[in-house]
C-alpha atoms as a PDB file:
ATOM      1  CA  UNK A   1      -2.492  27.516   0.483  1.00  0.00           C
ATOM      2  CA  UNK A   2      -2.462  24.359   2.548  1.00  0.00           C
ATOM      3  CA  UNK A   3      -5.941  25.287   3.500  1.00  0.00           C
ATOM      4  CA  UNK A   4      -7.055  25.024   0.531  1.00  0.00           C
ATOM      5  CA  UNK A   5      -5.215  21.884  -0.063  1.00  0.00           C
ATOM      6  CA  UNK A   6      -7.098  20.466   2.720  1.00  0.00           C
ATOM      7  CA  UNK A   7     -10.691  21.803   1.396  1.00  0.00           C
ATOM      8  CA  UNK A   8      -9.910  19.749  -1.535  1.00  0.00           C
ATOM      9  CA  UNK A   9      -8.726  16.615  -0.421  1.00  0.00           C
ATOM     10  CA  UNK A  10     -12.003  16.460   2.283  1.00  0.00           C
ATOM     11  CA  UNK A  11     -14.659  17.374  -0.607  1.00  0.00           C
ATOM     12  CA  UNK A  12     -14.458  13.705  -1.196  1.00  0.00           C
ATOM     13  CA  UNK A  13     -15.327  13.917  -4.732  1.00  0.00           C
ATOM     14  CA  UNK A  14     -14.119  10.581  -6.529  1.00  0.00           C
ATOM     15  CA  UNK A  15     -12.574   9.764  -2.872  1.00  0.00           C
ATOM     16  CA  UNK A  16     -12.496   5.678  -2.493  1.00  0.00           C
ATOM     17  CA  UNK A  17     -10.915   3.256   0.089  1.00  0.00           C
ATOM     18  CA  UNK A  18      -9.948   0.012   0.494  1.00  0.00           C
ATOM     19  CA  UNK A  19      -8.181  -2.596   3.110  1.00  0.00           C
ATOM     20  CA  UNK A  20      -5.980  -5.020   2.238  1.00  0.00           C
ATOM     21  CA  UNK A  21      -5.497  -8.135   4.875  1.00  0.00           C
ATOM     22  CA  UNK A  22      -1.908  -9.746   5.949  1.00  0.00           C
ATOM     23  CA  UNK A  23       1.216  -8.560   6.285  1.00  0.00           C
ATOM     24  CA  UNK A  24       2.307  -5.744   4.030  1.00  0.00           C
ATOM     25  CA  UNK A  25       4.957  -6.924   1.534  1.00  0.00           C
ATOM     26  CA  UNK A  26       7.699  -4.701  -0.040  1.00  0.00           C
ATOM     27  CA  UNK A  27       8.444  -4.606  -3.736  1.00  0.00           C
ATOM     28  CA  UNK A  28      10.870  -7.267  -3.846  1.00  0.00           C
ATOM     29  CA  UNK A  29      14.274  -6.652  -6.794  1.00  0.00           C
ATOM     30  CA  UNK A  30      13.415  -9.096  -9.877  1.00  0.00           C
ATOM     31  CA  UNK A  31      15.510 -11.917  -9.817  1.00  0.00           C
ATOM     32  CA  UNK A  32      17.505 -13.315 -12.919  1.00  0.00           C
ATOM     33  CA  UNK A  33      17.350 -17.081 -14.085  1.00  0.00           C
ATOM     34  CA  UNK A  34      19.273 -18.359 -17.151  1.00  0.00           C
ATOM     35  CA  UNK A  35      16.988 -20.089 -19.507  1.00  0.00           C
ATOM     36  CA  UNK A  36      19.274 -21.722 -22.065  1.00  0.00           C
ATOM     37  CA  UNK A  37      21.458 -18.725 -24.001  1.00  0.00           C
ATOM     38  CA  UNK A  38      18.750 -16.492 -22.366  1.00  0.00           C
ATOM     39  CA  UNK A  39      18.581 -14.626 -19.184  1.00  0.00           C
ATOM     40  CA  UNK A  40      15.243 -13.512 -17.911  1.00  0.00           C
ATOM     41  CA  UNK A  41      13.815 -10.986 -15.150  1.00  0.00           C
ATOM     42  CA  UNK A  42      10.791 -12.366 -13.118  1.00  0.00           C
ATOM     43  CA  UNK A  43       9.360 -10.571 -10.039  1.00  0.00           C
ATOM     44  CA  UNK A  44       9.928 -12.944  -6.615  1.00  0.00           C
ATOM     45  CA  UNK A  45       7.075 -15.148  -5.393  1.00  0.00           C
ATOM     46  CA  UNK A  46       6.286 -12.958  -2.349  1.00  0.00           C
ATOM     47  CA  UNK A  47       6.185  -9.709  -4.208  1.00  0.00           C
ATOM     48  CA  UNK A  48       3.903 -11.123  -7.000  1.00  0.00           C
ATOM     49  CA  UNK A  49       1.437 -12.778  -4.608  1.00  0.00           C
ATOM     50  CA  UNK A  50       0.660  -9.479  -2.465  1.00  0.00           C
ATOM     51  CA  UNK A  51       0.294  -7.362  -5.523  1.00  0.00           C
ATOM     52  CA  UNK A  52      -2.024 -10.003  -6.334  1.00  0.00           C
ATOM     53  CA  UNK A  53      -3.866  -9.572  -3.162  1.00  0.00           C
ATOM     54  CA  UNK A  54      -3.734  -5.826  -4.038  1.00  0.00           C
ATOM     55  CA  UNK A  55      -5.353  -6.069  -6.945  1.00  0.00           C
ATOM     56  CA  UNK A  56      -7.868  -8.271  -5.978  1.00  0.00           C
ATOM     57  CA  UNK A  57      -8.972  -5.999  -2.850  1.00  0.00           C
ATOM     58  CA  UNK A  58      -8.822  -2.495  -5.047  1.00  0.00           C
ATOM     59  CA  UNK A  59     -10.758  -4.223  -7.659  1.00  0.00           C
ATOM     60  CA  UNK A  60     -13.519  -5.317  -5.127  1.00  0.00           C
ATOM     61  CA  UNK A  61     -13.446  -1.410  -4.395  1.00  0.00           C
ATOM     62  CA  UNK A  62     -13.917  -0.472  -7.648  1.00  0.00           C
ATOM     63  CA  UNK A  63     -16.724  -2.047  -8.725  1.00  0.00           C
ATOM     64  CA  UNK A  64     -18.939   0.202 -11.180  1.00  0.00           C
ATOM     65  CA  UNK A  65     -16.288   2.963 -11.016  1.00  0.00           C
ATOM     66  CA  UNK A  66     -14.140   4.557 -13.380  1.00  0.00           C
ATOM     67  CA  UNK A  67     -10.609   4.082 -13.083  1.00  0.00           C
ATOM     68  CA  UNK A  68      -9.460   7.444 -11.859  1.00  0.00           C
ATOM     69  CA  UNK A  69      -8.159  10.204 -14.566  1.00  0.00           C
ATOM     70  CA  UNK A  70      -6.197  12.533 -13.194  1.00  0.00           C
ATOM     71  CA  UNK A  71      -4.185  14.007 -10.748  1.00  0.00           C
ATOM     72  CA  UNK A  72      -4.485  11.755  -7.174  1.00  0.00           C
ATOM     73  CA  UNK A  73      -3.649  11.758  -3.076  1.00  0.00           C
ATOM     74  CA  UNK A  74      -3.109   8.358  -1.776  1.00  0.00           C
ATOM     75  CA  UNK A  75      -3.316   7.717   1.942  1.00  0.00           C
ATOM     76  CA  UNK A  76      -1.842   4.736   2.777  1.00  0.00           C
ATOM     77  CA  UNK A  77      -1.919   3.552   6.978  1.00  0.00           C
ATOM     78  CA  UNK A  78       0.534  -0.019   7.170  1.00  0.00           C
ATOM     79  CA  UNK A  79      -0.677  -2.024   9.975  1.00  0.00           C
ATOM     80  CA  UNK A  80       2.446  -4.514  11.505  1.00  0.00           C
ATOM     81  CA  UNK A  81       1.746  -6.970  13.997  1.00  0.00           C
ATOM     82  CA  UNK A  82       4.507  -7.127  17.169  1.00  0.00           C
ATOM     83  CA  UNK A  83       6.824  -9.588  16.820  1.00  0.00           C
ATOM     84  CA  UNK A  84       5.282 -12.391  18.882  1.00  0.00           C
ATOM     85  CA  UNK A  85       8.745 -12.561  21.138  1.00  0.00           C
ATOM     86  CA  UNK A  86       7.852  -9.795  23.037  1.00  0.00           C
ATOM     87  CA  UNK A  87       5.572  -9.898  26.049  1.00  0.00           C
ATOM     88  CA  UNK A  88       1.960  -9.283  26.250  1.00  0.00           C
ATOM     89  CA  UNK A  89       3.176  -5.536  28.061  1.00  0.00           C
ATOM     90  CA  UNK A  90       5.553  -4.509  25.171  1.00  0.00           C
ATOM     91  CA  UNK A  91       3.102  -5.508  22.529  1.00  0.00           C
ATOM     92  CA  UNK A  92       0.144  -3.807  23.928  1.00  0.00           C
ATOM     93  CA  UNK A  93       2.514  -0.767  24.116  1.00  0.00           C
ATOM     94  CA  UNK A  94       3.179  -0.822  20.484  1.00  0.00           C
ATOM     95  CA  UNK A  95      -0.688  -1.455  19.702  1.00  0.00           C
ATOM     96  CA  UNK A  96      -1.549   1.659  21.504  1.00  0.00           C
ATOM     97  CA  UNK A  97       1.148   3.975  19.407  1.00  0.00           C
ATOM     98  CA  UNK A  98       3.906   4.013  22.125  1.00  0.00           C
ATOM     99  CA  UNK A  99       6.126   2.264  19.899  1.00  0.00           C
ATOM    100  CA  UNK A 100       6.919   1.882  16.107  1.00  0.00           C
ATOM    101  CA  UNK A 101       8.187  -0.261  14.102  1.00  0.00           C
ATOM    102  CA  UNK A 102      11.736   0.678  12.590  1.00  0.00           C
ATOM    103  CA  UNK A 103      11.932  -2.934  10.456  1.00  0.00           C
ATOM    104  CA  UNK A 104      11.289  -4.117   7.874  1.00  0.00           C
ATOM    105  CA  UNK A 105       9.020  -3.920   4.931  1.00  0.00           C
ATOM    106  CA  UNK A 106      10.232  -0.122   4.013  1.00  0.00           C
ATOM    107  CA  UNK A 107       7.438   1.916   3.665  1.00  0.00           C
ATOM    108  CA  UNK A 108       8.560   3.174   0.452  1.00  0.00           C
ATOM    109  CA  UNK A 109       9.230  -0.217  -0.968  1.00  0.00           C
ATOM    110  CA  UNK A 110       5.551  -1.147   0.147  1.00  0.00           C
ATOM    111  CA  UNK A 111       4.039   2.038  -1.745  1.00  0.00           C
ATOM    112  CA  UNK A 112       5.940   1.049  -4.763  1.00  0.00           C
ATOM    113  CA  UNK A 113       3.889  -2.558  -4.420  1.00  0.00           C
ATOM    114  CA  UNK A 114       1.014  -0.775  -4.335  1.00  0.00           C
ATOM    115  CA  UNK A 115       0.997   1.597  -6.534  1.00  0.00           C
ATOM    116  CA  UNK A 116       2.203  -1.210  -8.995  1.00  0.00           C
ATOM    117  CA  UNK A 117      -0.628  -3.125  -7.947  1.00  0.00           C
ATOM    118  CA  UNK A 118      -3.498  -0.384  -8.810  1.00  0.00           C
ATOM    119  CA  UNK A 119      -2.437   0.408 -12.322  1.00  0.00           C
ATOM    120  CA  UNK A 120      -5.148  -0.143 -14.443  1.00  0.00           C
ATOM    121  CA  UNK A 121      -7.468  -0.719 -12.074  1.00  0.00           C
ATOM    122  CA  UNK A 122      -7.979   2.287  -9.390  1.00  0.00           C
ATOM    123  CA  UNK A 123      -5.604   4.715 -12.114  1.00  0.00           C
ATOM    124  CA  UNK A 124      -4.702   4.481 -15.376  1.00  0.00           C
ATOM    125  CA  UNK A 125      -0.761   4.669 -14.193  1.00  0.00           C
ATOM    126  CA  UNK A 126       0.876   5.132 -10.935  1.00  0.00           C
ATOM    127  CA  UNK A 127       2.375   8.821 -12.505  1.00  0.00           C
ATOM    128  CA  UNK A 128      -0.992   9.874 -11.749  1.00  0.00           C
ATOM    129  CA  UNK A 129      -0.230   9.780  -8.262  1.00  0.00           C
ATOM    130  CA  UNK A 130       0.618  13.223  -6.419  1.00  0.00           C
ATOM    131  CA  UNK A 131       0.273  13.321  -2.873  1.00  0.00           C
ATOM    132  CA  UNK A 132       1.188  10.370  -1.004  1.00  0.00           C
ATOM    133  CA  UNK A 133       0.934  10.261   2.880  1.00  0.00           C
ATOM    134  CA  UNK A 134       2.205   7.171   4.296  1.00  0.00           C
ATOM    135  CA  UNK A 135       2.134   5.915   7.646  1.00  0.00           C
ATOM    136  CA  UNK A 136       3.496   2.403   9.317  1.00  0.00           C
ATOM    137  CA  UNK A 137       2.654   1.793  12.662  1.00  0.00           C
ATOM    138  CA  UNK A 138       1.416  -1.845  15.204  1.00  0.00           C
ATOM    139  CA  UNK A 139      -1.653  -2.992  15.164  1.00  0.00           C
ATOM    140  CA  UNK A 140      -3.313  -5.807  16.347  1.00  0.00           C
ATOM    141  CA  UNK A 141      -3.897  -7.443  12.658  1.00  0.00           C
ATOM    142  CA  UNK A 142      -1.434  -6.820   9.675  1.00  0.00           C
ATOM    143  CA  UNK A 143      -3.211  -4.753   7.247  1.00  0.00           C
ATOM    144  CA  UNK A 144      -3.013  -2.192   5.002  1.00  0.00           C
ATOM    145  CA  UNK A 145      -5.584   0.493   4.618  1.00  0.00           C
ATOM    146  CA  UNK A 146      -5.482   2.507   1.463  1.00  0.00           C
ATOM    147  CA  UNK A 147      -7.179   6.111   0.323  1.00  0.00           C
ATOM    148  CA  UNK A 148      -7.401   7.243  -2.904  1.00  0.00           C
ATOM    149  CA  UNK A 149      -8.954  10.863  -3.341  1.00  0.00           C
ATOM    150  CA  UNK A 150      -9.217  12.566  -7.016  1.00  0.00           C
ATOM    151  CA  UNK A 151      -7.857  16.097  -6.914  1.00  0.00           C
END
């Protein structure tokens, strides 16, 4: 079985990538404001500017494609520069996989952005979505690389 799960996802039929630059940002909560009698939901500043950025990247990667129509494996590598308070030994350490980073964004929080982000664009809806492998780790630029593969 998982062989033939892995025949499938490396036939690379329909299989696209792209990278998107900067720090990976986690779906933020939407945040209330009272308008008058009303009360609205808007989605924070930080969280609408990298889905933005998202979009902007998977639609560069799309270009003359299809949007994707059925079932989908996302691969999804988060790249997290070392906090710039450690020294130049620590930080190499966690550049060459000795380390990882256990802060934040959450990795599921940052999928969510994504995913979010790609609707309409790479796939039709983010339900479409069903095999996600996720992985955070340092590098030496913030970044996050993204897979899609059609099943």
């Amino acid at each position: 079985m998982e062989a033939a799960k892995q025949e499938r996802m490396s036939m690379n039929k329909g299989a696209m990538n792209f990278v998107v630059p900067g720090e990976p940002v986690g779906k933020g909560r939407p945040k209330f404001a009272r308008r008058g009698n009303f009360v609205t939901a808007y989605t924070p500043e930080k969280t609408a500017s990298y889905e933005n950025l998202v979009k902007l990247h998977a639609h560069a990667a799309m270009v003359g494609r299809p949007l994707f129509d059925g079932p989908v494996a996302v691969e999804m590598h988060l790249f997290v520069t070392p906090p710039a308070s450690w020294s130049k030994k620590k930080q190499l350490s966690a550049i060459s996989g000795d380390l990882w980073p256990t802060s934040k964004p959450d990795i599921d929080n940052v999928a969510k952005g994504i995913f979010d982000a790609c609707n309409n664009i790479v796939w039709g809806d983010d339900k479409q979505v069903v095999t996600l492998s996720a992985t955070k780790c340092y590098g030496a630029k913030s970044c996050a690389v993204i897979g899609v593969t059609a099943l």
